[in-house]
N, C-alpha and C. Protein backbone atom coordinates (compact mmCIF):
# COMPACT_ATOMS: atom_id res chain seq x y z
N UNK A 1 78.97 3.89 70.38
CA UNK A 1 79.80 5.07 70.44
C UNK A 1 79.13 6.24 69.71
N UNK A 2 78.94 6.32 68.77
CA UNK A 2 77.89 7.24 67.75
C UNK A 2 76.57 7.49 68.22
N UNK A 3 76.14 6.71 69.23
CA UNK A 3 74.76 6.82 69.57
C UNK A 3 75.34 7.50 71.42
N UNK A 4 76.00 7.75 71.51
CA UNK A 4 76.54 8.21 72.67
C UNK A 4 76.80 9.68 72.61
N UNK A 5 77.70 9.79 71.18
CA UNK A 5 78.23 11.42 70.66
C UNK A 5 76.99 12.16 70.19
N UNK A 6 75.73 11.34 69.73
CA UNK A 6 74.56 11.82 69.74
C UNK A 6 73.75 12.50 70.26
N UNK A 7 73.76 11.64 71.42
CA UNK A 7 72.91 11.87 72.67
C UNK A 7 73.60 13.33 73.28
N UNK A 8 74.94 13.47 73.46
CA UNK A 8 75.84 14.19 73.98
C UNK A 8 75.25 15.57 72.83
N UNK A 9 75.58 15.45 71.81
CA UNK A 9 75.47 16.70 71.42
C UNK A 9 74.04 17.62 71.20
N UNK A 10 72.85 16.15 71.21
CA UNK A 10 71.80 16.84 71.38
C UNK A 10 71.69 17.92 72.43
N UNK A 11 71.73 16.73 74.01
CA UNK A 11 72.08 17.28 75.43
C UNK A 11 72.61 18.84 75.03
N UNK A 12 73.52 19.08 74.10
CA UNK A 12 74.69 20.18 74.59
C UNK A 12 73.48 21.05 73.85
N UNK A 13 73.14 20.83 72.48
CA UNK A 13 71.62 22.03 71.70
C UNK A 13 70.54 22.23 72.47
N UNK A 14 69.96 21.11 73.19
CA UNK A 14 68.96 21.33 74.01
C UNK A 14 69.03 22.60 75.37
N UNK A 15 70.51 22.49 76.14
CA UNK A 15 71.00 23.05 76.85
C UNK A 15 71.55 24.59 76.38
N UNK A 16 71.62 25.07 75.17
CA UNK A 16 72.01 26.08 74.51
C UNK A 16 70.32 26.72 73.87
N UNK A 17 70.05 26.15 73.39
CA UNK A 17 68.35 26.63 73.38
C UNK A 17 67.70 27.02 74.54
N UNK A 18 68.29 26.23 75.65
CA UNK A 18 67.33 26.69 77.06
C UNK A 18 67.72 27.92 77.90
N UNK A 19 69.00 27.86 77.61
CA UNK A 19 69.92 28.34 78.23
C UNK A 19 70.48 29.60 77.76
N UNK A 20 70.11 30.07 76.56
CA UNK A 20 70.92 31.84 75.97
C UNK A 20 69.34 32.46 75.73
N UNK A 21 68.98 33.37 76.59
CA UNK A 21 68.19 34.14 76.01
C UNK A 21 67.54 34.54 74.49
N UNK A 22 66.19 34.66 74.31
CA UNK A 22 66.49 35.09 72.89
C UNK A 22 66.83 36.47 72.46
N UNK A 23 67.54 37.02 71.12
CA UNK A 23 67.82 37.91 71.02
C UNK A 23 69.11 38.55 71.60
N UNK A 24 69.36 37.49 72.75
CA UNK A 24 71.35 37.40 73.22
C UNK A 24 72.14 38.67 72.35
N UNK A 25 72.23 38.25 70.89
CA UNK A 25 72.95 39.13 69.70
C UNK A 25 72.53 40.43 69.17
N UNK A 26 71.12 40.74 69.73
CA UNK A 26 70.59 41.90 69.42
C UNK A 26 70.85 43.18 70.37
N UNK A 27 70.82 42.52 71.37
CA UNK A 27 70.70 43.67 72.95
C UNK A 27 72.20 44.30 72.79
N UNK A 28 72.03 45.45 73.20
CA UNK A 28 73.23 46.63 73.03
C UNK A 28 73.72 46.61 73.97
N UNK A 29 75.15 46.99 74.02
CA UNK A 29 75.91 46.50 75.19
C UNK A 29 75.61 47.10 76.23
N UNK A 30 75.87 46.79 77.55
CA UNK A 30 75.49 47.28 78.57
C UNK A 30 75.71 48.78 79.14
N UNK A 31 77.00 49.53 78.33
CA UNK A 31 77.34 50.56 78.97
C UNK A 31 76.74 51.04 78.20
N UNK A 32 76.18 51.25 77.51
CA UNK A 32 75.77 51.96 76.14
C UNK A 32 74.73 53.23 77.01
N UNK A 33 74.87 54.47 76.44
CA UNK A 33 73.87 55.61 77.32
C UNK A 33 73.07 55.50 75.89
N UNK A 34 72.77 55.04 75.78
CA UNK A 34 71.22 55.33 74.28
C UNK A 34 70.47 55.19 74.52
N UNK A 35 69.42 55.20 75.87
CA UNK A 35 67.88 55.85 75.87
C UNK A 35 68.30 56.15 77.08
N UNK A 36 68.75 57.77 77.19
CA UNK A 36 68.76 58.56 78.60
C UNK A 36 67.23 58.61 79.53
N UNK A 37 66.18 58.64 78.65
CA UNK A 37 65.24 58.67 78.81
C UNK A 37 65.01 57.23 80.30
N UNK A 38 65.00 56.80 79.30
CA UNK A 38 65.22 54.65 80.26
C UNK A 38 65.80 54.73 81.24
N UNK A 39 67.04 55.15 81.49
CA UNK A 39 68.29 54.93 82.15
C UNK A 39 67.69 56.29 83.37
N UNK A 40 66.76 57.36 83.40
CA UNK A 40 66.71 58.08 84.06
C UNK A 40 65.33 57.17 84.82
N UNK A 41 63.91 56.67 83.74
CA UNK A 41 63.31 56.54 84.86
C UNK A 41 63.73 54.70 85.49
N UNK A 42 64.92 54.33 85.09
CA UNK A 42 65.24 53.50 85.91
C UNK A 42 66.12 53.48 87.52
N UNK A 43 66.80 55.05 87.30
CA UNK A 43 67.14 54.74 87.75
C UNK A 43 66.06 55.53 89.16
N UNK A 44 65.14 56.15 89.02
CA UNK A 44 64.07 56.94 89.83
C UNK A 44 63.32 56.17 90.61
N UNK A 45 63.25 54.74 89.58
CA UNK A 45 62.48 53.39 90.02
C UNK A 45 63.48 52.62 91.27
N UNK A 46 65.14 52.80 90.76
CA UNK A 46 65.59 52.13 92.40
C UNK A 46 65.71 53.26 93.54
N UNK A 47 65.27 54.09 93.46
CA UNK A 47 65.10 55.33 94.61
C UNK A 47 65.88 56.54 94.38
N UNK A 48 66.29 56.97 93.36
CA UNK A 48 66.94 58.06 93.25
C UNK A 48 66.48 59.04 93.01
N UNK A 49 66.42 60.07 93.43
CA UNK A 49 65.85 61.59 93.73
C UNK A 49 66.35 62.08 92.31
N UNK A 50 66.03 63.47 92.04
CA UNK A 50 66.32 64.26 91.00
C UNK A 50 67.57 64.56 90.95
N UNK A 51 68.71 65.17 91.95
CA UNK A 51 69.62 65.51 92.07
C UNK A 51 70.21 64.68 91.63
N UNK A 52 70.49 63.28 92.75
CA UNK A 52 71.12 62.52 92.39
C UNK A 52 71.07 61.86 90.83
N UNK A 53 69.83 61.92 90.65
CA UNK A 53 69.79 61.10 88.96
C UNK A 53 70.79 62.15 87.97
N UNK A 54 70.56 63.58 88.29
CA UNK A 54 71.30 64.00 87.65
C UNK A 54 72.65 64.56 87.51
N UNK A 55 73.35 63.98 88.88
CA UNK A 55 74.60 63.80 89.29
C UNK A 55 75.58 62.25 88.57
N UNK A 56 74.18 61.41 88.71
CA UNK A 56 75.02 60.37 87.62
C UNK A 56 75.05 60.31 86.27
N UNK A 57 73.88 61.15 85.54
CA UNK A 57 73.98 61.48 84.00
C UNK A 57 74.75 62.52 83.80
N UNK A 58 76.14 62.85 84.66
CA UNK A 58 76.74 64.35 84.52
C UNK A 58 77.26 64.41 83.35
N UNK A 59 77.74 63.10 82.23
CA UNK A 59 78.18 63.51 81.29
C UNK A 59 77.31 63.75 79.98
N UNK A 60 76.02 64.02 80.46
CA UNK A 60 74.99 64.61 79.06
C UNK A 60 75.23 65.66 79.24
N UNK A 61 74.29 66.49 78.01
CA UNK A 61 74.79 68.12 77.79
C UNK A 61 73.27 68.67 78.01
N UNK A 62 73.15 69.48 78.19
CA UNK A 62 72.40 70.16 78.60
C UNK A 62 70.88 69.99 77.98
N UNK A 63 71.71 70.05 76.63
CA UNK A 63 70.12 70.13 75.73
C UNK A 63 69.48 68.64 76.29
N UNK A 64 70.42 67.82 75.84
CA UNK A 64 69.77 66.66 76.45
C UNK A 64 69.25 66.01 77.55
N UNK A 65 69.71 66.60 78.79
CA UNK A 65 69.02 66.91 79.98
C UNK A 65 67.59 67.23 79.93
N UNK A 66 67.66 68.66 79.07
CA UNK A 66 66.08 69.35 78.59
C UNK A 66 65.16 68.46 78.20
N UNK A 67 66.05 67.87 77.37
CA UNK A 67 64.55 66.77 76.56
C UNK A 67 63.98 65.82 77.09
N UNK A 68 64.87 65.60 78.11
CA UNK A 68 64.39 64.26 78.82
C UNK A 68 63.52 64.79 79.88
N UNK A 69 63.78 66.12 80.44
CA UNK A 69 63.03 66.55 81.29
C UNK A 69 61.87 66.88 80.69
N UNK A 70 61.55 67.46 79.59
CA UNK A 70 60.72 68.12 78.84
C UNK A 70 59.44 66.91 78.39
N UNK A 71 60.19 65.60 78.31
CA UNK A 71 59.44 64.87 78.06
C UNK A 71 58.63 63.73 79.81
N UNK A 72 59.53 63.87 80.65
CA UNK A 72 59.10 63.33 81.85
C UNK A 72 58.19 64.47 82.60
N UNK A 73 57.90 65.77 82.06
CA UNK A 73 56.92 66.72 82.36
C UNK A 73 55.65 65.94 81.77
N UNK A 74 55.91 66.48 80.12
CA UNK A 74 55.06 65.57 79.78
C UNK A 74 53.75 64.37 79.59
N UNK A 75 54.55 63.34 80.09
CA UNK A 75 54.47 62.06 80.75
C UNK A 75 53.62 62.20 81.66
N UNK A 76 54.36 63.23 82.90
CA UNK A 76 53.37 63.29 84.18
C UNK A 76 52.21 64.02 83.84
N UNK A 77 52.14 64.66 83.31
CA UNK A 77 50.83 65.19 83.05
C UNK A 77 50.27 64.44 82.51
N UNK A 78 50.42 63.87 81.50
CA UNK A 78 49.34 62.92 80.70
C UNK A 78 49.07 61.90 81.82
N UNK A 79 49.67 61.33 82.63
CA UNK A 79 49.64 60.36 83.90
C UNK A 79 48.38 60.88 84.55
N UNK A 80 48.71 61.93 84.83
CA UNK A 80 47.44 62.62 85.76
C UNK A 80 46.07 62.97 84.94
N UNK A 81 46.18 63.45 83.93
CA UNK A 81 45.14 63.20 82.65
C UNK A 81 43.91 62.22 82.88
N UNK A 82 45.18 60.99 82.21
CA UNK A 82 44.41 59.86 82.35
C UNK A 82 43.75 59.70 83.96
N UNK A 83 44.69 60.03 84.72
CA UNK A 83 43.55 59.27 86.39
C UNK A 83 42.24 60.32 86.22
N UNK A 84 42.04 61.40 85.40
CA UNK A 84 40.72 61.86 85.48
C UNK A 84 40.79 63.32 86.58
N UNK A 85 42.29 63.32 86.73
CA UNK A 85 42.48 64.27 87.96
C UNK A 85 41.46 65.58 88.26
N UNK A 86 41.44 66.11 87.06
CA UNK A 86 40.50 67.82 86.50
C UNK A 86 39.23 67.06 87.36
N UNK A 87 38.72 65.98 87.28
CA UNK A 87 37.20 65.83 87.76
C UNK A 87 37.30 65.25 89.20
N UNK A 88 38.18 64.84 89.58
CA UNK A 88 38.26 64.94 91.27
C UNK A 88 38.61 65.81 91.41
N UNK A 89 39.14 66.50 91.51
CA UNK A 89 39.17 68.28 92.23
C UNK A 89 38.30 68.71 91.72
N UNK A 90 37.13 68.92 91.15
CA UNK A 90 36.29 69.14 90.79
C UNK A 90 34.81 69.07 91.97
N UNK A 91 35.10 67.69 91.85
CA UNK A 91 34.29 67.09 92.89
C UNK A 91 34.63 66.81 94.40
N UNK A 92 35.67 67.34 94.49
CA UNK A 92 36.42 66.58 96.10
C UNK A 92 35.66 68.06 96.96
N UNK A 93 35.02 67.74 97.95
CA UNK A 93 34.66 68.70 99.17
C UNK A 93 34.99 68.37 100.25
N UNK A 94 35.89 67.62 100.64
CA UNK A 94 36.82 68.02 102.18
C UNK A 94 38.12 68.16 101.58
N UNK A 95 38.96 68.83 102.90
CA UNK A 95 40.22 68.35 102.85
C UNK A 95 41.06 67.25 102.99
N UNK A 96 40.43 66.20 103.24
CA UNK A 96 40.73 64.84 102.85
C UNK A 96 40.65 64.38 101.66
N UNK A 97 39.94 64.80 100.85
CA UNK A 97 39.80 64.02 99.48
C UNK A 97 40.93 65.14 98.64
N UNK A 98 41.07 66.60 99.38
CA UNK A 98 42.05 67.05 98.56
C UNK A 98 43.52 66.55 98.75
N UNK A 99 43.48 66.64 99.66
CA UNK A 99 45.04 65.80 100.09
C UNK A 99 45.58 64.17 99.45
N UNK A 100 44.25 63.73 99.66
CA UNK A 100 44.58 62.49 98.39
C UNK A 100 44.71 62.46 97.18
N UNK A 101 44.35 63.62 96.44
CA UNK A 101 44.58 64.57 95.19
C UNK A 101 46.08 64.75 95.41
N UNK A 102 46.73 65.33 96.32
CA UNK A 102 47.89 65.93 96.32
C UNK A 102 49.11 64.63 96.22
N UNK A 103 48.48 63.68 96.66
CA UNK A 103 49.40 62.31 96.90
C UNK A 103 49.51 61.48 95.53
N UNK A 104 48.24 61.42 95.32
CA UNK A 104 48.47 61.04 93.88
C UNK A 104 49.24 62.26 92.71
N UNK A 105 49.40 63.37 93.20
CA UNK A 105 50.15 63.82 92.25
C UNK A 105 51.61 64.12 92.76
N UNK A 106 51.95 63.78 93.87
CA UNK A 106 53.32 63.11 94.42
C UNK A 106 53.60 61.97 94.25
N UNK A 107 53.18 61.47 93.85
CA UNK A 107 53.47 60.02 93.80
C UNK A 107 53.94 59.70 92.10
N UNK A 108 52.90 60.31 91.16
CA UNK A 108 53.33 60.61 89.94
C UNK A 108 54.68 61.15 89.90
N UNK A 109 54.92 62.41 90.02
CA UNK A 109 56.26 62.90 90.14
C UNK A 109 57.19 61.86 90.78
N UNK A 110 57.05 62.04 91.92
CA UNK A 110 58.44 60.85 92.21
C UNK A 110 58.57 59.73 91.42
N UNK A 111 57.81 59.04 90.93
CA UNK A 111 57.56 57.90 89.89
C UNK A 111 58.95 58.76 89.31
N UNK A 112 58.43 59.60 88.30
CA UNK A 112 59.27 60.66 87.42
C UNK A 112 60.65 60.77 87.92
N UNK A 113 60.79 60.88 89.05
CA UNK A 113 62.03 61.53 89.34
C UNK A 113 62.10 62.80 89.42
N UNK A 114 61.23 63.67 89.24
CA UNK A 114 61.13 64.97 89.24
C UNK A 114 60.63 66.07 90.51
N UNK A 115 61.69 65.44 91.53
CA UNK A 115 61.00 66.30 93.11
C UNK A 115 61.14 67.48 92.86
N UNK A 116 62.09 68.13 92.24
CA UNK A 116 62.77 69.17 92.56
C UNK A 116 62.57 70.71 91.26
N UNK A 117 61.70 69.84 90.45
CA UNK A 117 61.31 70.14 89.26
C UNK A 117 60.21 71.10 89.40
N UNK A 118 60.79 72.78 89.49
CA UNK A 118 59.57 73.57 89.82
C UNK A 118 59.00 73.65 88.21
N UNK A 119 59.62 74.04 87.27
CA UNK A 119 58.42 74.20 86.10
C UNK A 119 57.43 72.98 85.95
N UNK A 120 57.75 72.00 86.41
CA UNK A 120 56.50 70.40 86.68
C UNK A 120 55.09 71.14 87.57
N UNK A 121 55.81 71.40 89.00
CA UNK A 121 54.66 71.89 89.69
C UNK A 121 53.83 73.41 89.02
N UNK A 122 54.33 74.55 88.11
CA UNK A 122 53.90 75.08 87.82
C UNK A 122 53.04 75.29 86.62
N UNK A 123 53.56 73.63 85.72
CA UNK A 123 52.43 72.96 84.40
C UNK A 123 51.16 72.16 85.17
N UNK A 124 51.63 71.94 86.38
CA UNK A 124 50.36 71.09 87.43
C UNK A 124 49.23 72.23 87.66
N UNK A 125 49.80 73.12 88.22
CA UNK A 125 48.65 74.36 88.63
C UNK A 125 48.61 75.07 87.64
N UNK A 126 49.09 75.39 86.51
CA UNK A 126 48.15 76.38 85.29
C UNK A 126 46.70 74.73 85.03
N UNK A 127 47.54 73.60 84.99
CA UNK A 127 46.80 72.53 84.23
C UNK A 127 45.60 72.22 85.23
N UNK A 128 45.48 72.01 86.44
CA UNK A 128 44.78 71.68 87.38
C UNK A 128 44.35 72.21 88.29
N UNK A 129 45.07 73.34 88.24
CA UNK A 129 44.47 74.33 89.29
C UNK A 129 44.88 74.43 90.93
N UNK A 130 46.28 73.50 91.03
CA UNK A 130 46.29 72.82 92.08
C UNK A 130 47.43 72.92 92.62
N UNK A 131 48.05 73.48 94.26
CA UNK A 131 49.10 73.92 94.07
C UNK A 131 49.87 72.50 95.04
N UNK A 132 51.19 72.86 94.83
CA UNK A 132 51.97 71.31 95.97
C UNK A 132 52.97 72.17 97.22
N UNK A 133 52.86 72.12 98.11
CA UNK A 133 54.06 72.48 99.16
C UNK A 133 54.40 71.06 99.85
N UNK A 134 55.54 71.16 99.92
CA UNK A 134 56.65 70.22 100.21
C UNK A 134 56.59 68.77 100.03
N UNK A 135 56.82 68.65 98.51
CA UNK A 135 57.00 67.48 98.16
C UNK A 135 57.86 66.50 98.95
């Protein structure tokens, strides 16, 4: 009998170790808006355009809107930075290699969430020299 309630309650620790994530007690509850930041490029990542992303964060305030935008400008630029962008347009001599320039810096933005985001395209062309029509 004791070697039964044993077995049983190991079973039940083994199954509770395997079975609750770690950190279960740490993670913040689900509704929680505390990294607008997160919550915007997540939600850009399941397909949501600019508008819409910012039709569902309607209850931030403005400033905070700013910052998040201010910082997903940012972001994209340093994104494009790093791919080395300044030295392919540099070097690109058809219009094919420019247009693949232009995709990779659509593609960045939408990453972002930021279609609609003219001061983005106008930190792109002081920064790169490079203009976008119709994202």
């Amino acid at each position: 009998m004791i070697l039964r309630t044993k077995v049983i309650l190991i079973g039940l620790l083994v199954i509770l170790l395997v079975g609750v994530p770690p950190g279960l007690g740490q993670q913040p509850p689900a509704d929680s808006r505390g990294n607008l930041y997160s919550i915007w490029l997540k939600l850009s990542l399941m397909g949501h355009n600019q508008s819409e992303i910012e039709a569902i964060l309607n209850g931030v305030t403005p400033e905070q809107l700013n910052r998040i935008k201010n910082q997903l400008r940012r972001d994209v630029l340093n994104s494009l930075r790093r791919l080395n962008l300044q030295n392919e347009i540099n070097m690109s001599t058809t219009e094919q290699e420019l247009y693949t320039i232009r995709e990779k810096i659509r593609t960045e933005i939408r990453f972002a969430g930021m279609e609609n985001d003219s001061r983005l395209r106008r930190m792109i062309r002081h920064q790169f020299g490079i203009t976008l029509h119709n994202i």
